[in-house]
Protein backbone atom coordinates (compact mmCIF):
# COMPACT_ATOMS: atom_id res chain seq x y z
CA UNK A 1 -179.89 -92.39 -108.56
CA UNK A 2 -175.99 -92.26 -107.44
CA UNK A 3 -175.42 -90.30 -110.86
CA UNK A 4 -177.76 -87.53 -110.57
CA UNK A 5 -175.75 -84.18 -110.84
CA UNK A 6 -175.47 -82.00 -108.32
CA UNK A 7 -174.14 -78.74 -108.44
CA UNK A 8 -172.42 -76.22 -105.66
CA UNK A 9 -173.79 -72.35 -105.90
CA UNK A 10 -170.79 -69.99 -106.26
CA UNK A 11 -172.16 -67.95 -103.65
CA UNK A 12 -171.89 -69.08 -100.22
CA UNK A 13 -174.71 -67.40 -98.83
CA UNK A 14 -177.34 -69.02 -101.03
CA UNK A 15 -175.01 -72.41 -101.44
CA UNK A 16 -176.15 -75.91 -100.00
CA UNK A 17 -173.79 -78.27 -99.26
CA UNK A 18 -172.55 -81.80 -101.15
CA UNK A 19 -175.18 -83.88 -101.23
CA UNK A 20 -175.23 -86.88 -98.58
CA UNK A 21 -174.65 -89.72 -101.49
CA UNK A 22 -171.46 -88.30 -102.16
CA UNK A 23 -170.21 -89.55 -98.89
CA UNK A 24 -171.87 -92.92 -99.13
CA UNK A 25 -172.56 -93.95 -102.88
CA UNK A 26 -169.89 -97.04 -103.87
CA UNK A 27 -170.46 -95.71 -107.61
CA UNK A 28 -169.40 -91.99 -106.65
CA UNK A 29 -166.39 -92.78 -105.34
CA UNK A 30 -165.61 -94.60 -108.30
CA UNK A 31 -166.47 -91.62 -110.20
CA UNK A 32 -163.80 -89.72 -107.96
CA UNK A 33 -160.89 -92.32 -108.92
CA UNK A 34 -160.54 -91.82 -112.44
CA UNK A 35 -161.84 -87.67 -112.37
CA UNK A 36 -160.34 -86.70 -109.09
CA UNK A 37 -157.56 -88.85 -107.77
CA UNK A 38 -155.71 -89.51 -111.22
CA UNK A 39 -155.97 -86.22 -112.49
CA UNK A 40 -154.62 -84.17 -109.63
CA UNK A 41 -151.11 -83.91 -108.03
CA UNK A 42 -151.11 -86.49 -104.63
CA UNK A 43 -148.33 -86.80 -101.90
CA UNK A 44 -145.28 -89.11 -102.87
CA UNK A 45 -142.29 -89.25 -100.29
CA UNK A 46 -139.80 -86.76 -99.37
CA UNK A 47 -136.58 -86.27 -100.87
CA UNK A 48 -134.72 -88.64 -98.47
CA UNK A 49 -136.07 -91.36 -99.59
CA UNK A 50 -133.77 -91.26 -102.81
CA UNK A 51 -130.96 -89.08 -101.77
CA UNK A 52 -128.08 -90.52 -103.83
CA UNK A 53 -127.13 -91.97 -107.03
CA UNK A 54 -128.91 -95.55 -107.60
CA UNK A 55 -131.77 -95.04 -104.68
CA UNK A 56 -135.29 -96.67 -105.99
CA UNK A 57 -138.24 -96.51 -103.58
CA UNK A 58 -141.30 -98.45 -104.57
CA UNK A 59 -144.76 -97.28 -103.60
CA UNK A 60 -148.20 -97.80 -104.11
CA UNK A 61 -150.27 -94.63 -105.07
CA UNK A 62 -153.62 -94.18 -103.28
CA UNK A 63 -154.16 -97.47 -101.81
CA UNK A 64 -158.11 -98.38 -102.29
CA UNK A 65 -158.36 -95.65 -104.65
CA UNK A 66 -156.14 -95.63 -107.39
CA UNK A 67 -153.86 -98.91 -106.68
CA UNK A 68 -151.47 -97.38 -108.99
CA UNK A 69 -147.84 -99.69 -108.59
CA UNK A 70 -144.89 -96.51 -108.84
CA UNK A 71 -140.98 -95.90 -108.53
CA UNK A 72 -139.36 -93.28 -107.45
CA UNK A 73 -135.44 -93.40 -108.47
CA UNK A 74 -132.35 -91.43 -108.29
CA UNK A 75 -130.21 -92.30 -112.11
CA UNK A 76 -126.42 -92.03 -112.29
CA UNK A 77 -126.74 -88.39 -113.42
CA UNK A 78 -128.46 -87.71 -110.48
CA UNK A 79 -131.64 -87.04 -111.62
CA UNK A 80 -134.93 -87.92 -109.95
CA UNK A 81 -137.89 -89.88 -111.62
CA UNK A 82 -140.88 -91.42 -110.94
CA UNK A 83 -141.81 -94.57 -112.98
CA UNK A 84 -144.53 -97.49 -113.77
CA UNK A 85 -143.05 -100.22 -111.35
CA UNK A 86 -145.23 -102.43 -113.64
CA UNK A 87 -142.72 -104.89 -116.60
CA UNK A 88 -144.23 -103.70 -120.05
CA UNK A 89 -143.53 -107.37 -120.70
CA UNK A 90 -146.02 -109.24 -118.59
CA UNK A 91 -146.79 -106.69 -116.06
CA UNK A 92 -145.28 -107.99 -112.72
CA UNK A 93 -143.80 -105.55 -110.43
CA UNK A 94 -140.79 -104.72 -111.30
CA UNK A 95 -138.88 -103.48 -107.68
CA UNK A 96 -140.55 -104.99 -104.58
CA UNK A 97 -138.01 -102.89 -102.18
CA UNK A 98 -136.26 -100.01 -101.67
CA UNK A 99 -132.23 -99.95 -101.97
CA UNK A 100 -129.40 -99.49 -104.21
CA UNK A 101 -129.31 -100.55 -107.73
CA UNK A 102 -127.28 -100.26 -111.04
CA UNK A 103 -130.39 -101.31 -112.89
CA UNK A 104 -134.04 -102.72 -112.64
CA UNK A 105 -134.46 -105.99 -113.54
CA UNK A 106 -137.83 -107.56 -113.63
CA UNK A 107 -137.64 -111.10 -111.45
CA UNK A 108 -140.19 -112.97 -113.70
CA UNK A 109 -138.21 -113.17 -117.28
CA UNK A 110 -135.31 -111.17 -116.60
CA UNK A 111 -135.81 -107.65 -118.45
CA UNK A 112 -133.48 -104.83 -117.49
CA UNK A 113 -134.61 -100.92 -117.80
CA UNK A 114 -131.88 -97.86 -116.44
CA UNK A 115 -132.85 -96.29 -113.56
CA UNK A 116 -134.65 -93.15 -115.96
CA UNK A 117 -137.36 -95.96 -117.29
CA UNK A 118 -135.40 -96.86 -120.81
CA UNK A 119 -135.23 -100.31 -121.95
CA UNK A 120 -132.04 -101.95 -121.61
CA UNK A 121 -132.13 -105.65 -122.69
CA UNK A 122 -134.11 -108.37 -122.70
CA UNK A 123 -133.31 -112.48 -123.02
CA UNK A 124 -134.51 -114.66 -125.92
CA UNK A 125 -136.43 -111.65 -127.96
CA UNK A 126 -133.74 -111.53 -130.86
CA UNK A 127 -136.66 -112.73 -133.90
CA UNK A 128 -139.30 -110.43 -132.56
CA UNK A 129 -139.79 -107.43 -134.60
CA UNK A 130 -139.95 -104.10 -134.49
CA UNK A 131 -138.27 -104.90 -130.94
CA UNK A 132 -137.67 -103.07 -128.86
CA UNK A 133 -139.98 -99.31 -129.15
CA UNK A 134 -140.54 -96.75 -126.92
CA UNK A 135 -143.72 -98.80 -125.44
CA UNK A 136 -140.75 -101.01 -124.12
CA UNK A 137 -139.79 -98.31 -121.68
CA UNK A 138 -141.14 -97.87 -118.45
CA UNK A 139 -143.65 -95.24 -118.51
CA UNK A 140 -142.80 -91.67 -116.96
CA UNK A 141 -145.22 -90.30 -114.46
CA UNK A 142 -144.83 -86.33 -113.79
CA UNK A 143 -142.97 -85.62 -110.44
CA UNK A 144 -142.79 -82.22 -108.90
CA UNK A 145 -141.45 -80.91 -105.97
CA UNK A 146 -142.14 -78.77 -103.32
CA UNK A 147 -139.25 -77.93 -101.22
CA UNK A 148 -138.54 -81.11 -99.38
CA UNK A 149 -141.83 -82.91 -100.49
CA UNK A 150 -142.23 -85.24 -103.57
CA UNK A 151 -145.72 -85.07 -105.35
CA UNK A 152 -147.03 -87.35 -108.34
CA UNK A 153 -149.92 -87.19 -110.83
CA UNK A 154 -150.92 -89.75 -112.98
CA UNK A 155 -152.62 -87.49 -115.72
CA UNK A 156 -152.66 -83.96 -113.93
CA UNK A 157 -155.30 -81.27 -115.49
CA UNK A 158 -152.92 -78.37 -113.86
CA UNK A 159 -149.58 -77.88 -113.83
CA UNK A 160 -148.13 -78.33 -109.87
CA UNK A 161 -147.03 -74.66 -109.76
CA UNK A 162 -150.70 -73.71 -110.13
CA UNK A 163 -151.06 -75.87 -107.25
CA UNK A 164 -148.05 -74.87 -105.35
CA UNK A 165 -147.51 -71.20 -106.00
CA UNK A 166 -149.72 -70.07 -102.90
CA UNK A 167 -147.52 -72.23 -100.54
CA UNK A 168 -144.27 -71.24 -102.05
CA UNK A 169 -144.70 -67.70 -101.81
CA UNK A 170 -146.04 -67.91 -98.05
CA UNK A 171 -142.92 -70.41 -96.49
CA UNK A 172 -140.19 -68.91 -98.57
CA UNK A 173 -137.41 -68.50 -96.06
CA UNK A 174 -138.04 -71.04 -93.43
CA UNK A 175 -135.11 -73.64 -92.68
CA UNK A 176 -136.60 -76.72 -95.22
CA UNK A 177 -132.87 -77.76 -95.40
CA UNK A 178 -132.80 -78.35 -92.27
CA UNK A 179 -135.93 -80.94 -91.99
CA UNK A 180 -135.29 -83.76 -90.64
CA UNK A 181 -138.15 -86.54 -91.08
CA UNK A 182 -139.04 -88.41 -87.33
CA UNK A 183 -140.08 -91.83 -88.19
CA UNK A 184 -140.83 -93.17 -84.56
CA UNK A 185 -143.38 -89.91 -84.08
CA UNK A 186 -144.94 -90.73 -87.30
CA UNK A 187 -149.12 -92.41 -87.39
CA UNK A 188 -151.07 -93.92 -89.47
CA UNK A 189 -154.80 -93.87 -88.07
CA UNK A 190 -157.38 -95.20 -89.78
CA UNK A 191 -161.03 -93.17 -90.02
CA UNK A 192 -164.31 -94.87 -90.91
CA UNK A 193 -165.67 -92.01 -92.50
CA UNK A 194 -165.33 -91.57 -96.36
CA UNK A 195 -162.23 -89.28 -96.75
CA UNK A 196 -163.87 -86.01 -98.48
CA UNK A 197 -165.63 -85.52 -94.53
CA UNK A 198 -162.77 -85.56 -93.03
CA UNK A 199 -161.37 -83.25 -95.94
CA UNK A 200 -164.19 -80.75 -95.00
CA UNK A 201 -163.43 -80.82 -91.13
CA UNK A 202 -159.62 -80.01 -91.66
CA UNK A 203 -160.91 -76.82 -93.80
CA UNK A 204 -162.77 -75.05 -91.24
CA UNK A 205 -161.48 -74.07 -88.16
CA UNK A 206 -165.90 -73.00 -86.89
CA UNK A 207 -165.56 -76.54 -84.53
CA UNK A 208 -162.16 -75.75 -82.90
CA UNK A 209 -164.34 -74.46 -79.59
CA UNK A 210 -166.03 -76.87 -79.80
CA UNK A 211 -164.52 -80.02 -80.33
CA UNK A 212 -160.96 -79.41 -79.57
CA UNK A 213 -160.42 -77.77 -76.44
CA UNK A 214 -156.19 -77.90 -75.71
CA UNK A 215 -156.13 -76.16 -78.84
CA UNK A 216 -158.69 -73.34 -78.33
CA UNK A 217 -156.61 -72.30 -75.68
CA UNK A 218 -153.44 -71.73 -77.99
CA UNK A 219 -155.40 -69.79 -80.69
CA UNK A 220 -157.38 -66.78 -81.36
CA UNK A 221 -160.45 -67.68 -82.80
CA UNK A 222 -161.81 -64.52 -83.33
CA UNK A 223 -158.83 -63.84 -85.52
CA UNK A 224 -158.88 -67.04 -87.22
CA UNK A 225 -158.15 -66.40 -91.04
CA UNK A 226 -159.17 -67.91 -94.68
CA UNK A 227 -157.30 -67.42 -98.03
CA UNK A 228 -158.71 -69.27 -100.70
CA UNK A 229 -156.49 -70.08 -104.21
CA UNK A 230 -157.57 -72.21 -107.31
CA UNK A 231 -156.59 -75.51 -106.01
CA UNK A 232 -155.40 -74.70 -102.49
CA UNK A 233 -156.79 -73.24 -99.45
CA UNK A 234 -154.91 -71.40 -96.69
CA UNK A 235 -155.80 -71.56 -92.87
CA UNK A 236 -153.79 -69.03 -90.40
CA UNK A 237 -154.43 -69.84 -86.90
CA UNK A 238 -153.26 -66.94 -84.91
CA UNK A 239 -151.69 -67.93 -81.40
CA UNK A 240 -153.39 -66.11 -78.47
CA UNK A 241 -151.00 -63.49 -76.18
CA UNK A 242 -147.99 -65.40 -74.78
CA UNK A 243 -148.17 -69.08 -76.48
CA UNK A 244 -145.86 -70.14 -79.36
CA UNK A 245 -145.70 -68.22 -82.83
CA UNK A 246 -143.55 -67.82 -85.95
CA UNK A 247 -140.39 -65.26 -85.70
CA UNK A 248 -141.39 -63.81 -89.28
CA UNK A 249 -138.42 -60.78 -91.04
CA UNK A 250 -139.87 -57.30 -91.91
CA UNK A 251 -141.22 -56.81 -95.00
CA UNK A 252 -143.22 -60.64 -94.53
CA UNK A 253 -146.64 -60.06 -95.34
CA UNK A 254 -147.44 -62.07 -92.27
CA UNK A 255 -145.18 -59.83 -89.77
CA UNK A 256 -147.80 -57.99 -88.11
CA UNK A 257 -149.41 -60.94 -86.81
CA UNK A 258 -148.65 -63.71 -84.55
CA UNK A 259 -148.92 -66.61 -86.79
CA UNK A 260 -149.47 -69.95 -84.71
CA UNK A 261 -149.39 -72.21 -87.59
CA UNK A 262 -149.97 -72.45 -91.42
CA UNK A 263 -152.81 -75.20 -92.44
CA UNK A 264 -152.20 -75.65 -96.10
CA UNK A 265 -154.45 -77.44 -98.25
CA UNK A 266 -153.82 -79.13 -101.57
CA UNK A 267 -156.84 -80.41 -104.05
CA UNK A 268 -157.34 -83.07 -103.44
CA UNK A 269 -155.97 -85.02 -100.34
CA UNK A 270 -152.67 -83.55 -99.30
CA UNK A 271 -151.82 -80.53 -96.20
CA UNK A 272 -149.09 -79.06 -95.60
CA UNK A 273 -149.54 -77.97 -91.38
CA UNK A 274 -146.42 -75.63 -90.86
CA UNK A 275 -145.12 -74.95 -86.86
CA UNK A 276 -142.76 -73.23 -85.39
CA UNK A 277 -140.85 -76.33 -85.01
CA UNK A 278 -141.35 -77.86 -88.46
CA UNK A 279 -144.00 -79.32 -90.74
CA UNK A 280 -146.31 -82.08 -90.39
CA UNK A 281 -147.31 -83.68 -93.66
CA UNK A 282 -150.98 -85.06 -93.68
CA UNK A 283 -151.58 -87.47 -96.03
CA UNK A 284 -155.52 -88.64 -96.72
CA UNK A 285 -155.67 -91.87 -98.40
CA UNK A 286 -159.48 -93.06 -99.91
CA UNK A 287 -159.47 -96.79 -98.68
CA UNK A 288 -163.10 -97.33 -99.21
CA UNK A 289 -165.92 -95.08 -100.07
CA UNK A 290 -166.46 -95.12 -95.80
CA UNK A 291 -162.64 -95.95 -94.94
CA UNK A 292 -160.27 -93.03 -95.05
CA UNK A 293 -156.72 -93.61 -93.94
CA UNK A 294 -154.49 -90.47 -91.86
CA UNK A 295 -150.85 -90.35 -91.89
CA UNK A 296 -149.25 -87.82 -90.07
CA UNK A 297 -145.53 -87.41 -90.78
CA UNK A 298 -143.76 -85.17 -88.97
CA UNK A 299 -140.41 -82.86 -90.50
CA UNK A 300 -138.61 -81.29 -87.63
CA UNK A 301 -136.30 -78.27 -87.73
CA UNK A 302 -136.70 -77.03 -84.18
CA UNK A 303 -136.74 -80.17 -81.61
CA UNK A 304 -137.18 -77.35 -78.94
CA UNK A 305 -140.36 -75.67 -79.92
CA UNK A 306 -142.08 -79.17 -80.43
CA UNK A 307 -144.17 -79.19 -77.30
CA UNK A 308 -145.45 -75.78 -77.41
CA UNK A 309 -148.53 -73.83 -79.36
CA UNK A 310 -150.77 -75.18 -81.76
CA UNK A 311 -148.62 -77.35 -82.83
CA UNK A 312 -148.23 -79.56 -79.93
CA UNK A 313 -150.62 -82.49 -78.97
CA UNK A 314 -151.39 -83.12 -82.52
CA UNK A 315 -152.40 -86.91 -81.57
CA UNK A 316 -155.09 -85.91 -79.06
CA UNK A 317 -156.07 -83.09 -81.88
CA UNK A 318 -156.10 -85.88 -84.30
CA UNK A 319 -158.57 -88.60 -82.40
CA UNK A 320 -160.92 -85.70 -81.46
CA UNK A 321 -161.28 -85.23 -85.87
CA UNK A 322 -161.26 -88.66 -85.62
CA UNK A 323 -164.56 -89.40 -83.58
CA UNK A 324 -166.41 -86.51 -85.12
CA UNK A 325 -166.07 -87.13 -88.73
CA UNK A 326 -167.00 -90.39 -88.05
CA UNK A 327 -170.49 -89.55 -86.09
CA UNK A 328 -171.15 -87.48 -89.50
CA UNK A 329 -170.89 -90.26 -91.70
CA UNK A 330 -173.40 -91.94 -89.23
CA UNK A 331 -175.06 -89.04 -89.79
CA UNK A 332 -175.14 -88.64 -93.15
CA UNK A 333 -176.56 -92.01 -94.10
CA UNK A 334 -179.45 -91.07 -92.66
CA UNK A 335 -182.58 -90.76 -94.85
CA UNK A 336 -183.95 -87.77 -93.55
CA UNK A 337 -180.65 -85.72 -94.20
CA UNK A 338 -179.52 -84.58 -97.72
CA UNK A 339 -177.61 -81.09 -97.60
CA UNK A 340 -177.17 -78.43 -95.35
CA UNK A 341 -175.90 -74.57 -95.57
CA UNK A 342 -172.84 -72.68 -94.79
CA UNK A 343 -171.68 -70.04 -92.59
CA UNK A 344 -170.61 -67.80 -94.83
CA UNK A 345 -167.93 -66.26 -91.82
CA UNK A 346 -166.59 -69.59 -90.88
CA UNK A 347 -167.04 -72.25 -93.57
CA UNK A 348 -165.17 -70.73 -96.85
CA UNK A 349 -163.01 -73.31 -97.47
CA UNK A 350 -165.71 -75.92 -97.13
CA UNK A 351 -167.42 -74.62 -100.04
CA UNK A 352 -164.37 -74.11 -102.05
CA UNK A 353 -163.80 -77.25 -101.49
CA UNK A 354 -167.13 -78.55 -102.76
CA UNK A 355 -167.05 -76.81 -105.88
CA UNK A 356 -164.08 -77.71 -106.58
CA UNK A 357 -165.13 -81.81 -105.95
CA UNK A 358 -168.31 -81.35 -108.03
CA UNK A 359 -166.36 -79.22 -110.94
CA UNK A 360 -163.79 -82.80 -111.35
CA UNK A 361 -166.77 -85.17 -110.84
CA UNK A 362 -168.63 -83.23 -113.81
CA UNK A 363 -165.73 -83.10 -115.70
């Protein structure tokens, strides 16, 4: 039953939603590892995290989804990669921590690889043949950037600046340089809901009156604003007469209005929520087909604007998404629910969103 297809009408008005097995079905979500999570672009780190000459950083992509073992490092030639942390001898783990090294070198038996991925040496292989090939190096996974931000794909379909473009054009200008990462404001919060629900509630601002009332005083909803791109979508929340907004030049395509914050969207599982005062990553990690894990990591470049506008009180914002997303995957287990409809005014983004889940499911 789980692998019936299901398909999303391109037009809204006559579109029904995902059905409610996508949320619950173990053998859909597996489905979405291999056809969603490795073939798109996911969140990595920022920059920081291998600033200088000999950095590594060792990270785990997609816990519960993907479980991929990965490297970020920093060569001599200061260049940035991001490697298999897994020994193409025997497979351990190659780096277990983050610091400063001249070289990896694999615990277990003692190979060494350069900080780009190459084989270097290995003890007590001298009769092996045809020793050592390029399947001795570490693999290479693709790494792009977007300003300060770090992003990964394990087999991408796209290239990143199809992903990115949207984003870049929109920010160009603000201070990134000047980010500064705040680890103690930083949260992890856990969501037992499966993660493409809570996906859907971040791309439609229709329950902000109703749900989240310290931030329906801060913006306009009437003027609340949609842009959809190939792989992205763009929310504008407008700020209301008086409350906190964006200082945008002449000649920004955004001047005329009093932008509150930018709520960028990346397929599938990264946003980009630009303030004011700086830019809080949110990263959505697929624990469990009904376990979805939050982290909000904040980038500061105005300490003094941090308590004002929409982008202030993001951790009573953040529990309110919390309990509702998880009353809909109550919800949706039900057996007298399968799909409902869109508002066509309100719920764009949604439905991108669900075509673009069903187009990688069916791939």
């Amino acid at each position: 039953m789980s692998q019936r297809p299901f398909g999303i009408d391109p037009d809204i008005r006559t579109a029904a939603t995902l059905p409610a097995r996508v949320y619950s079905d173990p053998a859909l979500f597996r489905v979405q590892q291999e056809r969603v999570f490795a073939r798109t672009w996911q969140y990595a780190g920022h920059d920081d995290l291998v600033s200088v000459a000999g950095q590594v950083f060792p990270f785990t992509l997609l816990p519960g989804a993907l479980d991929e073992p990965l490297l970020l490092t920093r060569d001599g030639d200061d260049r940035l990669h991001c490697l298999s942390n897994v020994c193409t001898h025997r497979g351990t783990l190659v780096a277990e921590g983050a610091g400063h090294l001249q070289q990896l070198r694999c615990r277990y038996h003692g190979r060494r690889f350069a900080l780009d991925g190459r084989f270097h040496s290995m003890p007590e292989f001298e009769e092996t043949a045809n020793f050592p090939s390029k399947a001795d190096d570490l693999p290479s996974i693709p790494l792009a950037r977007l300003e300060r931000f770090l992003m990964v794909a394990l087999a991408p379909v796209m290239p990143f600046d199809d992903v990115a473009a949207p984003v870049r054009a929109r920010v160009a200008g603000l201070p990134f340089a000047d980010l500064a990462f705040d680890a103690g404001a930083a949260r992890d919060y856990l969501v037992e809901a499966n993660w493409a629900l809570y996906v859907d509630n971040y791309l439609e601002g229709f329950h902000i009156p109703y749900v989240h009332s310290s931030l329906a005083t801060t913006l306009d909803y009437g003027a609340y604003a949609v842009e959809l791109e190939r792989y992205a979508v763009l929310q504008l929340g407008i700020a209301k007469p008086g409350e906190r907004s964006f200082t945008l030049p002449a000649g920004h395509r955004d001047a005329d209005r009093s932008v509150a914050a930018y709520y960028f969207w990346l397929f599938p599982t990264t946003m980009f929520n630009v303030y004011p005062w700086g830019v809080s990553v949110n990263v959505v990690t697929p624990l469990a087909v009904d376990r979805t894990r939050v982290s909000f990591l904040p980038f500061v470049w105005d300490e003094g604007a941090r308590g004002e506008g929409a982008g202030s009180g993001l951790d009573r914002v953040e529990r309110e998404d919390e309990a509702i997303v998880e009353a809909v995957q109550r919800g949706v287990r039900s057996r007298l629910y399968d799909r409902g409809r869109y508002s066509p005014t309100r719920e764009g983004g949604v439905h991108h969103f669900h075509r673009l889940l069903a187009e990688f499911m069916h791939a």
